[in-house]
Protein backbone atom coordinates (compact mmCIF):
# COMPACT_ATOMS: atom_id res chain seq x y z
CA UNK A 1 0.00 0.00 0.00
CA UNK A 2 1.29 3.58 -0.96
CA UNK A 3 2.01 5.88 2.07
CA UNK A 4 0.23 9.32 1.81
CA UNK A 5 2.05 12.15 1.20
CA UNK A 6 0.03 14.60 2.80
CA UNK A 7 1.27 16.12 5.88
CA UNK A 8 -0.86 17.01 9.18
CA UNK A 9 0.30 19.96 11.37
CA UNK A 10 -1.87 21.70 14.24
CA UNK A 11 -3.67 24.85 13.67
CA UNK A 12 -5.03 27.07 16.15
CA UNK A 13 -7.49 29.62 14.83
CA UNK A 14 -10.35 32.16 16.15
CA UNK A 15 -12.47 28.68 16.04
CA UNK A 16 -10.10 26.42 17.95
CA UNK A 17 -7.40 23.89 17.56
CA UNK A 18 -7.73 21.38 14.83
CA UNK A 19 -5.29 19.87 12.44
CA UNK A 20 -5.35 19.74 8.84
CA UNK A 21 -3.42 17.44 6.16
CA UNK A 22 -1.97 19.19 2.76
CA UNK A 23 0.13 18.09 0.45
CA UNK A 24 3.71 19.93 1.60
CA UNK A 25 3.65 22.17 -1.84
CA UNK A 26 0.40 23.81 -0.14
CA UNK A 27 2.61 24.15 2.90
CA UNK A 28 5.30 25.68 1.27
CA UNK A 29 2.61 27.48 -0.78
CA UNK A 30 0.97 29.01 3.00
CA UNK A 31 4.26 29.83 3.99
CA UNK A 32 4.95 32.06 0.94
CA UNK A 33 1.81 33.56 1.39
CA UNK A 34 2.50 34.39 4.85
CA UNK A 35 5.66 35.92 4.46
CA UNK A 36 4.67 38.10 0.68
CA UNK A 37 1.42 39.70 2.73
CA UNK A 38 3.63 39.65 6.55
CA UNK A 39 1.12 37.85 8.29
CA UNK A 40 0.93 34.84 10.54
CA UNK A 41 -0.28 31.00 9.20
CA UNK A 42 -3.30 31.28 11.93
CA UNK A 43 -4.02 34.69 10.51
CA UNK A 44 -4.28 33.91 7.20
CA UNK A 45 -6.06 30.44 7.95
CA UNK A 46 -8.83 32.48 10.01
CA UNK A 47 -8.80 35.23 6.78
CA UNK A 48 -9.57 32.15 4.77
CA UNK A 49 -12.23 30.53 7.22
CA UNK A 50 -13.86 33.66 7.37
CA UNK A 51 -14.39 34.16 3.93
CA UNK A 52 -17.52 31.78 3.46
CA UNK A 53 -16.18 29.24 1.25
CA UNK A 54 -18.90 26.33 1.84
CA UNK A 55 -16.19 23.46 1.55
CA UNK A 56 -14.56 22.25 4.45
CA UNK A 57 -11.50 24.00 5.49
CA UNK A 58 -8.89 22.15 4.10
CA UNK A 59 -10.84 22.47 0.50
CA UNK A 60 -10.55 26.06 1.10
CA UNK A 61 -7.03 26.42 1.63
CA UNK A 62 -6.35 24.83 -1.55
CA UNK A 63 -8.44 26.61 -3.50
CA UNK A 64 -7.31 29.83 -1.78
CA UNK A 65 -3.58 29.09 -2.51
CA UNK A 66 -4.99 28.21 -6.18
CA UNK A 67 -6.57 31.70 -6.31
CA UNK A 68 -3.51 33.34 -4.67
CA UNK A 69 -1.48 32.42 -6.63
CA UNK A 70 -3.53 33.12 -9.83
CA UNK A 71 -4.11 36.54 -8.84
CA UNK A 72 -0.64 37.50 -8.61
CA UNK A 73 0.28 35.87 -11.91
CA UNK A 74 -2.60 37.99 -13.49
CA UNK A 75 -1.07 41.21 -11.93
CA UNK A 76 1.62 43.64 -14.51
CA UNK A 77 5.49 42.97 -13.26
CA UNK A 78 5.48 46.90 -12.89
CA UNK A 79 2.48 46.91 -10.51
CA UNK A 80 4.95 47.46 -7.34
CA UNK A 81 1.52 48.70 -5.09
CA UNK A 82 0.81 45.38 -3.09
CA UNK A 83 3.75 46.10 -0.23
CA UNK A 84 2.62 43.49 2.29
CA UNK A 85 0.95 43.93 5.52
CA UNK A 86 -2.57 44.92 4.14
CA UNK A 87 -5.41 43.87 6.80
CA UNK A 88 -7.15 42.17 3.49
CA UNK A 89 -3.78 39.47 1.57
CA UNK A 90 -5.17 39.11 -2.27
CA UNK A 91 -8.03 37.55 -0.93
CA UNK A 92 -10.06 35.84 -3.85
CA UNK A 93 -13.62 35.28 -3.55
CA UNK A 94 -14.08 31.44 -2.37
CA UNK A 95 -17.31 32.34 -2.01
């Protein structure tokens, strides 16, 4: 039988601790996020909870990430405006 690759790690969020199991390119993909818009992993996971997508969280990390990064490939190379450390990241509309 093939071992999983996903990996589980502990998140605490405005809604408790809970765990949640991603493939480690969405971990690496979180941690990017985190540190282009300076914010925290339980930050951005409670930015994401909040944003109404009706899939279960883990679903809507992924398609965040998905989003994220789409967002930002859309944008112009000269489009220097997004500095970081806005209280809303490129937050697609999971909705």
């Amino acid at each position: 039988m093939a071992s999983s690759r996903l990996v589980n790690r502990n998140i605490v969020t405005a809604q408790g601790r809970t765990s949640m199991r991603l493939e480690p390119e969405f971990w690496a993909a979180l941690a990017e996020i985190c540190k282009l818009e300076r914010i925290s992993l339980r930050t951005l996971i409670e930015r994401i909870e909040q944003s109404g997508y009706s899939g279960g969280r883990t679903s809507a990390v992924r398609v965040f990430v998905l989003e994220y990064f789409r967002a930002r490939a859309a944008k112009p190379k000269s489009d220097s405006s997004h500095k970081g450390n806005d209280p809303n990241p490129i937050a697609p509309d999971l909705a």
